[in-house]
PDB file of N, CA and C in Angstrom:
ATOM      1  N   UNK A   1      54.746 231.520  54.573  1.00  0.00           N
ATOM      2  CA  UNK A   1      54.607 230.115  54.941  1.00  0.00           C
ATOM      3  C   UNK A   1      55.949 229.537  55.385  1.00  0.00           C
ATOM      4  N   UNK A   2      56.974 229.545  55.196  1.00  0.00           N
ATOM      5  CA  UNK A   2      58.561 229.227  54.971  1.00  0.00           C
ATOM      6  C   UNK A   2      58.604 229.868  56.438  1.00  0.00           C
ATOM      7  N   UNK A   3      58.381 231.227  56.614  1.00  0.00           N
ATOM      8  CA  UNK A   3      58.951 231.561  57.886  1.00  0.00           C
ATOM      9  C   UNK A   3      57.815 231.429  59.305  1.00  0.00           C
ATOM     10  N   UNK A   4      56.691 230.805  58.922  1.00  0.00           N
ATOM     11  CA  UNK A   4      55.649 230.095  60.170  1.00  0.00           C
ATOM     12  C   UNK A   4      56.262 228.693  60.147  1.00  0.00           C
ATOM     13  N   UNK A   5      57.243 227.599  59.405  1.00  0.00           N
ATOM     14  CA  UNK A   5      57.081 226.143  59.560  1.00  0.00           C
ATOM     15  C   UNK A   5      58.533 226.718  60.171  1.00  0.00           C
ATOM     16  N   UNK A   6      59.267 227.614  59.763  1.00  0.00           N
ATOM     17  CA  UNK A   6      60.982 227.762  60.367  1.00  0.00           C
ATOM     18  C   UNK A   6      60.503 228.079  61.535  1.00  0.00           C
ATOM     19  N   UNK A   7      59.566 228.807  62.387  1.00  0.00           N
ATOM     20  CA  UNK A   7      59.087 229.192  63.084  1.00  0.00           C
ATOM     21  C   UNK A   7      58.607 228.114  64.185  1.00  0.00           C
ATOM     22  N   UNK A   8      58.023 227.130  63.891  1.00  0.00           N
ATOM     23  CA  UNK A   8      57.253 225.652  64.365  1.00  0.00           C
ATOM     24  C   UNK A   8      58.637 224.963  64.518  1.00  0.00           C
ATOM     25  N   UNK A   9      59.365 224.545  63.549  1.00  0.00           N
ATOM     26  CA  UNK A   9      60.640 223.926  63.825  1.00  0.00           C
ATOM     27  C   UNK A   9      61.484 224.584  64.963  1.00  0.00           C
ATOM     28  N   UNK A  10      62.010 225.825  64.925  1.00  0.00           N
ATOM     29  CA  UNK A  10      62.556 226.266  65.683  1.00  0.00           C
ATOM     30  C   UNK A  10      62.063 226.771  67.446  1.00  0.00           C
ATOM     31  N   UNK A  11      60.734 226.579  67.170  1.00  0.00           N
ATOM     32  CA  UNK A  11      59.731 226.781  68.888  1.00  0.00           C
ATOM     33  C   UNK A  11      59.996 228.240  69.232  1.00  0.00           C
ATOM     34  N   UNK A  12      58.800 228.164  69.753  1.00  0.00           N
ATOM     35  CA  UNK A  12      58.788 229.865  70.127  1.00  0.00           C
ATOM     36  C   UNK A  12      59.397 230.345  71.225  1.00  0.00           C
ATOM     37  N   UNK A  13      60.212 229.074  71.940  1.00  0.00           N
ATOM     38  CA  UNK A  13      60.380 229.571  73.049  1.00  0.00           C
ATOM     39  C   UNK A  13      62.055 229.800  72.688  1.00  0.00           C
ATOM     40  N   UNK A  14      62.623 229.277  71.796  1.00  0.00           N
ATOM     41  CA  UNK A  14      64.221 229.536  71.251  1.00  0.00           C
ATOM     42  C   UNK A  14      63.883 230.876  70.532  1.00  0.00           C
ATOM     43  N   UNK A  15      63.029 230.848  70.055  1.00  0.00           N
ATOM     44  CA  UNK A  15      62.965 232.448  68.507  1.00  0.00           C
ATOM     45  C   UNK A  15      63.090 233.683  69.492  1.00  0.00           C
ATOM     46  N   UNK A  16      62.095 233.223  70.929  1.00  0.00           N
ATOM     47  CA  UNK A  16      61.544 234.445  71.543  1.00  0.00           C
ATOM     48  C   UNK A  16      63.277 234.706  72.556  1.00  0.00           C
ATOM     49  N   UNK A  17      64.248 233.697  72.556  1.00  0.00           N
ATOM     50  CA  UNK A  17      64.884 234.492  73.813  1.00  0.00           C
ATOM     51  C   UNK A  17      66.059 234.919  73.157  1.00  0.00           C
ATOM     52  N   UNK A  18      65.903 234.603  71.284  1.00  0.00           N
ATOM     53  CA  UNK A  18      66.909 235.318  70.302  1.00  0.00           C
ATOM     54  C   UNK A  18      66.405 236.718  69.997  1.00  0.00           C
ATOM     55  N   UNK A  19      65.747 236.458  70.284  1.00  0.00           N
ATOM     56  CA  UNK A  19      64.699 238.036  69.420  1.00  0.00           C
ATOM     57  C   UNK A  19      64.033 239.276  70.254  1.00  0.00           C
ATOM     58  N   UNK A  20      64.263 238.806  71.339  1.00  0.00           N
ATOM     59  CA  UNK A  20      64.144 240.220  72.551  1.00  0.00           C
ATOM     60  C   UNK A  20      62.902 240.695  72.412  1.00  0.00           C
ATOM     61  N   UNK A  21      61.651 240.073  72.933  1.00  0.00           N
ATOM     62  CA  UNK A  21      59.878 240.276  72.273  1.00  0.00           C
ATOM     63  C   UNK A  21      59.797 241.582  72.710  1.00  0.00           C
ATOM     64  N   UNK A  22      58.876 242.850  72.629  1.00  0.00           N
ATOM     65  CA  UNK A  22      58.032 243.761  73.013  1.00  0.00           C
ATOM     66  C   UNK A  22      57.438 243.201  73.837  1.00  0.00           C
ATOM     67  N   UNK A  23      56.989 243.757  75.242  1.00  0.00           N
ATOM     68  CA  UNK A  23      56.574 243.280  75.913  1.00  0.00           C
ATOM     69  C   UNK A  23      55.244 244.055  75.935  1.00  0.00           C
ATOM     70  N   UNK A  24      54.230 243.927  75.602  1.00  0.00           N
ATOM     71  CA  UNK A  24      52.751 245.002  75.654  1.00  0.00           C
ATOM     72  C   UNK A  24      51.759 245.183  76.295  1.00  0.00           C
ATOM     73  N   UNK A  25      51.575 243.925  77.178  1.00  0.00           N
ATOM     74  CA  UNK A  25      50.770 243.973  78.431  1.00  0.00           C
ATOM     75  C   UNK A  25      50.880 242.719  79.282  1.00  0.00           C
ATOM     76  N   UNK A  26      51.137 242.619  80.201  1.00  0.00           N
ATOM     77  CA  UNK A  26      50.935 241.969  81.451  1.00  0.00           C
ATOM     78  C   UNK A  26      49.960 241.383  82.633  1.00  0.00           C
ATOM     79  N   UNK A  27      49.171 240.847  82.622  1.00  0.00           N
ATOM     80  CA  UNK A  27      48.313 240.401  83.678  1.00  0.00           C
ATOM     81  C   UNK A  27      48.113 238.906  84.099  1.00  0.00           C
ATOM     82  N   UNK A  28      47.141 238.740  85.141  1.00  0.00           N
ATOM     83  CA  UNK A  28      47.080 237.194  85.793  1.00  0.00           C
ATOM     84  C   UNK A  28      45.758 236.596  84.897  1.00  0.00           C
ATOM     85  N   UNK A  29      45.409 235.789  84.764  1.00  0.00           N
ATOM     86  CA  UNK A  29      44.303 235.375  84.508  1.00  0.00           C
ATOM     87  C   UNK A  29      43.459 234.899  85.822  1.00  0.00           C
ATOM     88  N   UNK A  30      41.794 234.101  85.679  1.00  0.00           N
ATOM     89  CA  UNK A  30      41.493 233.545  86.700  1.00  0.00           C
ATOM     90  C   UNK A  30      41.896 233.232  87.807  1.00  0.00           C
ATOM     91  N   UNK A  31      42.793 232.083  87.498  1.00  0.00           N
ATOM     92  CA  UNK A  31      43.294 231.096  88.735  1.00  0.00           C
ATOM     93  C   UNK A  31      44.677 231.657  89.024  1.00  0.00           C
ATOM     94  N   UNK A  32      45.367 232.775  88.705  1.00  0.00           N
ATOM     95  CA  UNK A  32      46.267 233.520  88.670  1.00  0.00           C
ATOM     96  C   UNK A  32      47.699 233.263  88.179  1.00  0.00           C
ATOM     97  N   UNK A  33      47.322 233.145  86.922  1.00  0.00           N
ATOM     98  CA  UNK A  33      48.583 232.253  86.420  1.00  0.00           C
ATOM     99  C   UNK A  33      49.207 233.787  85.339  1.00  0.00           C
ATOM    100  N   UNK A  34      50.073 234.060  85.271  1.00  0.00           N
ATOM    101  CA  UNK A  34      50.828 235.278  84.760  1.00  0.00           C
ATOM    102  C   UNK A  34      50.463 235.069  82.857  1.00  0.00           C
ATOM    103  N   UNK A  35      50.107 236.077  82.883  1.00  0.00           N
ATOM    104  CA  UNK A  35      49.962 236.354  80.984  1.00  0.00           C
ATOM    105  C   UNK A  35      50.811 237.080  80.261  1.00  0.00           C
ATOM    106  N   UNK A  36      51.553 237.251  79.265  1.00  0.00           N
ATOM    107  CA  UNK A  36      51.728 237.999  78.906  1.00  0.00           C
ATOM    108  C   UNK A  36      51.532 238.375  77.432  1.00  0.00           C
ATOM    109  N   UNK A  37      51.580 239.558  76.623  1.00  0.00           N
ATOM    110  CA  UNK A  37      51.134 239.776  75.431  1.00  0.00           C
ATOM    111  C   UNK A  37      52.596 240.623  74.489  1.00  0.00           C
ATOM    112  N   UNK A  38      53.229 239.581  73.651  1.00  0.00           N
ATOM    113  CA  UNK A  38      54.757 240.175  73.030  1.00  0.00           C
ATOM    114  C   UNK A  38      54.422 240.632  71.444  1.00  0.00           C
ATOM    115  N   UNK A  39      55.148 241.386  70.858  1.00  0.00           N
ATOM    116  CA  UNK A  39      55.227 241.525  69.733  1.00  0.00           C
ATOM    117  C   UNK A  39      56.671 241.431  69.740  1.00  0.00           C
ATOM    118  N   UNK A  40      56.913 240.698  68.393  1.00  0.00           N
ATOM    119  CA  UNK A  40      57.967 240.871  67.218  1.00  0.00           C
ATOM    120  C   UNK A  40      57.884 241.369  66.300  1.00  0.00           C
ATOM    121  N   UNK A  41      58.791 242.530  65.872  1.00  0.00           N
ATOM    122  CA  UNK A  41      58.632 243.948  64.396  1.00  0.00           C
ATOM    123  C   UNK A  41      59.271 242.252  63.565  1.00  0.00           C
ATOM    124  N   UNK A  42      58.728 242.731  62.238  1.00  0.00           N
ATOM    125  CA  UNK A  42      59.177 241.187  61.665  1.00  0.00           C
ATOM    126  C   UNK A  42      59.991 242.318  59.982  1.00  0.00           C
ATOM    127  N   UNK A  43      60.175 243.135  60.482  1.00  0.00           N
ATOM    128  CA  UNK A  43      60.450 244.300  59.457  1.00  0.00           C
ATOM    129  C   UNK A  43      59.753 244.780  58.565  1.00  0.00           C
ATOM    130  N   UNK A  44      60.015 243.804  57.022  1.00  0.00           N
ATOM    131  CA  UNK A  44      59.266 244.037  56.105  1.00  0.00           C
ATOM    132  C   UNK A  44      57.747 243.416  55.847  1.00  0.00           C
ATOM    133  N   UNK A  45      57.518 242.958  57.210  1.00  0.00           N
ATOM    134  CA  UNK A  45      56.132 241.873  57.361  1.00  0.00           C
ATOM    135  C   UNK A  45      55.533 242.452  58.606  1.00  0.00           C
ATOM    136  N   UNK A  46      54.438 241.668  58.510  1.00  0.00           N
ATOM    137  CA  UNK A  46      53.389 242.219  59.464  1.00  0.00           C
ATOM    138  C   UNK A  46      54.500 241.828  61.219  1.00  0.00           C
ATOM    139  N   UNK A  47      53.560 242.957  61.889  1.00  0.00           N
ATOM    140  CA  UNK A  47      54.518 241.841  63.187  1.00  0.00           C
ATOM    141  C   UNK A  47      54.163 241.317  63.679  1.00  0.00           C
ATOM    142  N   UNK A  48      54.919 239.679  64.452  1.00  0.00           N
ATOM    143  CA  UNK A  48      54.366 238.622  65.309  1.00  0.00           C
ATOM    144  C   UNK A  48      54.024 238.616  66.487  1.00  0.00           C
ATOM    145  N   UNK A  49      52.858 238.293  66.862  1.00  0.00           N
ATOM    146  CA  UNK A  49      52.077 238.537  68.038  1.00  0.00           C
ATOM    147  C   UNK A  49      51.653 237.308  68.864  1.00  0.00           C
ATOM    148  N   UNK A  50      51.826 237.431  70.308  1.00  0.00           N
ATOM    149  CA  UNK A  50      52.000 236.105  70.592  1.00  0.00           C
ATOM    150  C   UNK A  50      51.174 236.434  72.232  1.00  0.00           C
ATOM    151  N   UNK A  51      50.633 235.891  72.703  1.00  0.00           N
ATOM    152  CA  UNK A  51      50.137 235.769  74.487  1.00  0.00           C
ATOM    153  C   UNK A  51      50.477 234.625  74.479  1.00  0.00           C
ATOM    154  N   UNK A  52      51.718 234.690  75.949  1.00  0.00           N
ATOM    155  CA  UNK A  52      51.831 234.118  76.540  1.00  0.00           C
ATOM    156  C   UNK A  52      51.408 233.271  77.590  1.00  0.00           C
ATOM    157  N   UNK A  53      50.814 232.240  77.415  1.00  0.00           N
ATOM    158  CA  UNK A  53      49.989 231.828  79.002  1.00  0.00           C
ATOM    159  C   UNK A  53      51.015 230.351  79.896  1.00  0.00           C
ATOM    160  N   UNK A  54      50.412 230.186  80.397  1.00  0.00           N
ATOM    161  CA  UNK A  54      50.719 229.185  81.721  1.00  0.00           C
ATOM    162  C   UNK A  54      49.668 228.238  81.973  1.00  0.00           C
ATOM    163  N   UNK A  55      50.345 226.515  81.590  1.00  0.00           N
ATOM    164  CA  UNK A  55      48.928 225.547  82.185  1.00  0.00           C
ATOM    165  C   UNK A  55      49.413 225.238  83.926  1.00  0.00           C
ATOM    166  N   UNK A  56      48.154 225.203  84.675  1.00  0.00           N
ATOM    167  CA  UNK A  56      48.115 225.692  85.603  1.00  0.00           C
ATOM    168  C   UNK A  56      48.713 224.197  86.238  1.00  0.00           C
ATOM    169  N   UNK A  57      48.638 223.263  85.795  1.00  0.00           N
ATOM    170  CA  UNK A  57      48.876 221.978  86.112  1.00  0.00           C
ATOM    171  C   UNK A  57      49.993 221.526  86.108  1.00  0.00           C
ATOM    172  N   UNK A  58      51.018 222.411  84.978  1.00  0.00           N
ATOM    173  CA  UNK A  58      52.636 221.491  84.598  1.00  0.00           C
ATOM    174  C   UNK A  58      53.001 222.642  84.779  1.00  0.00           C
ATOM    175  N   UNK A  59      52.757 224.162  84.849  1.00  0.00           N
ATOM    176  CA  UNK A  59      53.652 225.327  85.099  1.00  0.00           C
ATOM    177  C   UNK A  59      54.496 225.470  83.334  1.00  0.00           C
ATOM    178  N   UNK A  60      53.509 224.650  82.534  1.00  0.00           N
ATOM    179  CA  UNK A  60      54.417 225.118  81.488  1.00  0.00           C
ATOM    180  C   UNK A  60      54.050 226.410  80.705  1.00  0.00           C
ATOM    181  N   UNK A  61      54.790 227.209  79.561  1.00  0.00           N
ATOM    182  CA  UNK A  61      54.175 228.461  79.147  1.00  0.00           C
ATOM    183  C   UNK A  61      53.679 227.602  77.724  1.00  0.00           C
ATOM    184  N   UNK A  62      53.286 228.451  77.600  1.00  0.00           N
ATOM    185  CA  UNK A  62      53.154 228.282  75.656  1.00  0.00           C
ATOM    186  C   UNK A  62      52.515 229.457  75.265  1.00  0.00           C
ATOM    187  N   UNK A  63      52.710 229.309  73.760  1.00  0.00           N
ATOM    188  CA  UNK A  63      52.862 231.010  72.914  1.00  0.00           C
ATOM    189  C   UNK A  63      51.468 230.669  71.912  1.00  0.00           C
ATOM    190  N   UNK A  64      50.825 231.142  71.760  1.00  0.00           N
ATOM    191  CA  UNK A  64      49.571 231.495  71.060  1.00  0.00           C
ATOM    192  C   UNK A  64      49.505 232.684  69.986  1.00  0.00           C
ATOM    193  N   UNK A  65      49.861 232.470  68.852  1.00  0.00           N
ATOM    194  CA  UNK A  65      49.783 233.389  68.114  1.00  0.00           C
ATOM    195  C   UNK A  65      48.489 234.204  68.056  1.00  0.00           C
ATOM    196  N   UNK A  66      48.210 235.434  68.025  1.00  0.00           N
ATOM    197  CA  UNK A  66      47.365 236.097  67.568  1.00  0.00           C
ATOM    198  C   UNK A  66      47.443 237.423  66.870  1.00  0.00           C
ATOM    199  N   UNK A  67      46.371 238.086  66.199  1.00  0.00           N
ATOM    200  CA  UNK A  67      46.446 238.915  65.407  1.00  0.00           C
ATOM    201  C   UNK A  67      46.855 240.099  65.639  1.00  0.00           C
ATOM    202  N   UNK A  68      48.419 240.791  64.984  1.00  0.00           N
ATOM    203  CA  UNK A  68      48.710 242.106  65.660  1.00  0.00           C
ATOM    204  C   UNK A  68      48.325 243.027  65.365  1.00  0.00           C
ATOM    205  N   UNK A  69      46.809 243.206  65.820  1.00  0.00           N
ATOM    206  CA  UNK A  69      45.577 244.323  66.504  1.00  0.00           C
ATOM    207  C   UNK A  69      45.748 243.874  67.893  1.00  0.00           C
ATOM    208  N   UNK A  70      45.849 243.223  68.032  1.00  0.00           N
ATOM    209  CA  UNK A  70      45.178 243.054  69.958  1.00  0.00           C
ATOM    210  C   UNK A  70      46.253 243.824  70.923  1.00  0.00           C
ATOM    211  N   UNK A  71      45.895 244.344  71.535  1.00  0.00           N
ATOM    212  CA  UNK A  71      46.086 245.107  72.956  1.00  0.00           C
ATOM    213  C   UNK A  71      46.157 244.905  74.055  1.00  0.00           C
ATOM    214  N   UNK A  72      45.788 243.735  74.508  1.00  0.00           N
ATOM    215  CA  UNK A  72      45.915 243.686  76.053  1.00  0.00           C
ATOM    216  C   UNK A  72      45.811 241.864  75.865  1.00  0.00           C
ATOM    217  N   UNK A  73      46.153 241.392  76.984  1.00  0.00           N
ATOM    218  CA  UNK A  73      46.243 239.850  76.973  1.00  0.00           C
ATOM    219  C   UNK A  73      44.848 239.220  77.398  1.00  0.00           C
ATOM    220  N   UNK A  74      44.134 239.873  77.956  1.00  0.00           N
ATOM    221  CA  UNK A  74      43.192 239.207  77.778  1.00  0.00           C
ATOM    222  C   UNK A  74      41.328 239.359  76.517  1.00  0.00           C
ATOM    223  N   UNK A  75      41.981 240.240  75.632  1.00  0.00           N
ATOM    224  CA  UNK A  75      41.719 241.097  74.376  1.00  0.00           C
ATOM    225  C   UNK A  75      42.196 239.219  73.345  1.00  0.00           C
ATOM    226  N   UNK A  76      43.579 239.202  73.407  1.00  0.00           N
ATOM    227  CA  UNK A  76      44.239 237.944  72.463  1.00  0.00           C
ATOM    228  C   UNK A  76      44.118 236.824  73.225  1.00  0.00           C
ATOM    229  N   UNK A  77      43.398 236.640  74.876  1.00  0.00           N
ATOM    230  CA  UNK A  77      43.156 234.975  74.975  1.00  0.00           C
ATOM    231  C   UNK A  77      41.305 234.923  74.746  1.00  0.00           C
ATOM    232  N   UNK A  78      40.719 236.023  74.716  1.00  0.00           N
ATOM    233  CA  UNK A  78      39.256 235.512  74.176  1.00  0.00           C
ATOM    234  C   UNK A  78      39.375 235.635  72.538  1.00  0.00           C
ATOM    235  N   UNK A  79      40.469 236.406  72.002  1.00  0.00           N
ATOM    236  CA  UNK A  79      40.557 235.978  70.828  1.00  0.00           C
ATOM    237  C   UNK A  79      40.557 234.118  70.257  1.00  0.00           C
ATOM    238  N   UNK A  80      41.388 233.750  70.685  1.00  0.00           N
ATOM    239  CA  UNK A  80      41.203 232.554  70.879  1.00  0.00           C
ATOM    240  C   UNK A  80      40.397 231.640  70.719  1.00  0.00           C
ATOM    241  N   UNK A  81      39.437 231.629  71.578  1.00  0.00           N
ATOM    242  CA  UNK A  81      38.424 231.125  71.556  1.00  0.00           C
ATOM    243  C   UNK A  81      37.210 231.858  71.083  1.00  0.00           C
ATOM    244  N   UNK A  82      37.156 232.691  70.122  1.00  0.00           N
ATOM    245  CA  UNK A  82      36.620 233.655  69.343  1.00  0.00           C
ATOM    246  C   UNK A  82      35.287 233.974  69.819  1.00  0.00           C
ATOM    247  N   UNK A  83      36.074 234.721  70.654  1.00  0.00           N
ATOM    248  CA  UNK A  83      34.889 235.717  71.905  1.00  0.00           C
ATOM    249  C   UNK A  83      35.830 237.059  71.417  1.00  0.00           C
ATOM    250  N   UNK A  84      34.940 238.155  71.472  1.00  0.00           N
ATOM    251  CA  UNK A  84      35.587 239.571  71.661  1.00  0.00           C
ATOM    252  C   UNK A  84      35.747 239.390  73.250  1.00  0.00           C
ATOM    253  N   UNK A  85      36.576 240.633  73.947  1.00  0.00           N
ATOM    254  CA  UNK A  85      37.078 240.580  75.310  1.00  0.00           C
ATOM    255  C   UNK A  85      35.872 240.602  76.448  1.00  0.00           C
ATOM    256  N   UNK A  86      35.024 241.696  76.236  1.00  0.00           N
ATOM    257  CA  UNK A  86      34.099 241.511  76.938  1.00  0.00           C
ATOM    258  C   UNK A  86      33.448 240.689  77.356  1.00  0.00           C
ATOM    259  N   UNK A  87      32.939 239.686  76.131  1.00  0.00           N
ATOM    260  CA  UNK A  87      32.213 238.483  76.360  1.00  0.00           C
ATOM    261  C   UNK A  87      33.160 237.145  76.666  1.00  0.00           C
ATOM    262  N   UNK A  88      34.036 237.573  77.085  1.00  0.00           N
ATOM    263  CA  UNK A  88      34.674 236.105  77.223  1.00  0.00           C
ATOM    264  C   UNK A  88      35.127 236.384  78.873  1.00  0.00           C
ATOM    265  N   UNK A  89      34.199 235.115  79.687  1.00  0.00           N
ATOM    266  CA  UNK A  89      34.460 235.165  81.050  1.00  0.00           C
ATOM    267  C   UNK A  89      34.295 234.103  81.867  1.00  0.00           C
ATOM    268  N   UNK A  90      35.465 233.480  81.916  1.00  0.00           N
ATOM    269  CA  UNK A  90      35.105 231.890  82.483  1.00  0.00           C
ATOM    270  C   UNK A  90      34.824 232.268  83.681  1.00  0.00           C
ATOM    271  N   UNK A  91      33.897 230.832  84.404  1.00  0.00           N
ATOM    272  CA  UNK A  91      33.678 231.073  85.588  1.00  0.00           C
ATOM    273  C   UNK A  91      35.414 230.696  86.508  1.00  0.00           C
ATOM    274  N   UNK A  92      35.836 229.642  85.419  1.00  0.00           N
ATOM    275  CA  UNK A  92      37.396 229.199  86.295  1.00  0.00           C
ATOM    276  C   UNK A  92      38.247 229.136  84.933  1.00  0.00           C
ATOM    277  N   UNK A  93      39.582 229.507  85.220  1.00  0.00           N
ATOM    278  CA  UNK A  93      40.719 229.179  84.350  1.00  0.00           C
ATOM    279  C   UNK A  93      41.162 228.555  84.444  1.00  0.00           C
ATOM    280  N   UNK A  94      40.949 227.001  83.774  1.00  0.00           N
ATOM    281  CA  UNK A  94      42.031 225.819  84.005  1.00  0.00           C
ATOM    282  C   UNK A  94      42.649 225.446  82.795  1.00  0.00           C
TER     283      UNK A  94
END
């Protein structure tokens, strides 16, 4: 708990360019906005898992934690919205 609120305080986007992410998969979504899927080894803890996405409107990123099982980025954005990968298929990505 201590190191998810140090985590929130500090933003993922300062932790991630101290901490050199794993980079594990790469792709566009829908409307073709770049994804990506990072891990952090957290050592003696599970490791932090994060997809990266893009709102298509402000070009901003933001980090989405998800569970480190997932495999591919679009595996951890129907996680999300708690679809397994298959079943999750918008008609548009906005």
């Amino acid at each position: 708990e201590v190191r998810r609120v140090l985590l929130d305080l500090m933003g993922y986007e300062r932790f991630l360019a101290d901490a050199s992410p794993e980079v594990l998969d790469t792709d566009t979504d829908g409307g073709g906005q770049p994804r990506r899927l990072l891990r952090v080894a957290m050592g003696d803890d599970e490791d932090l898992m994060l997809v990266e996405v893009r709102c298509p409107s402000t070009g901003r990123d933001y980090h989405l934690r998800v569970p480190p099982t997932m495999e591919r980025c679009s595996q951890a954005v129907a996680w999300t919205f708690d679809f397994e990968a298959p079943d999750y298929a918008p008609l548009v990505d906005a």
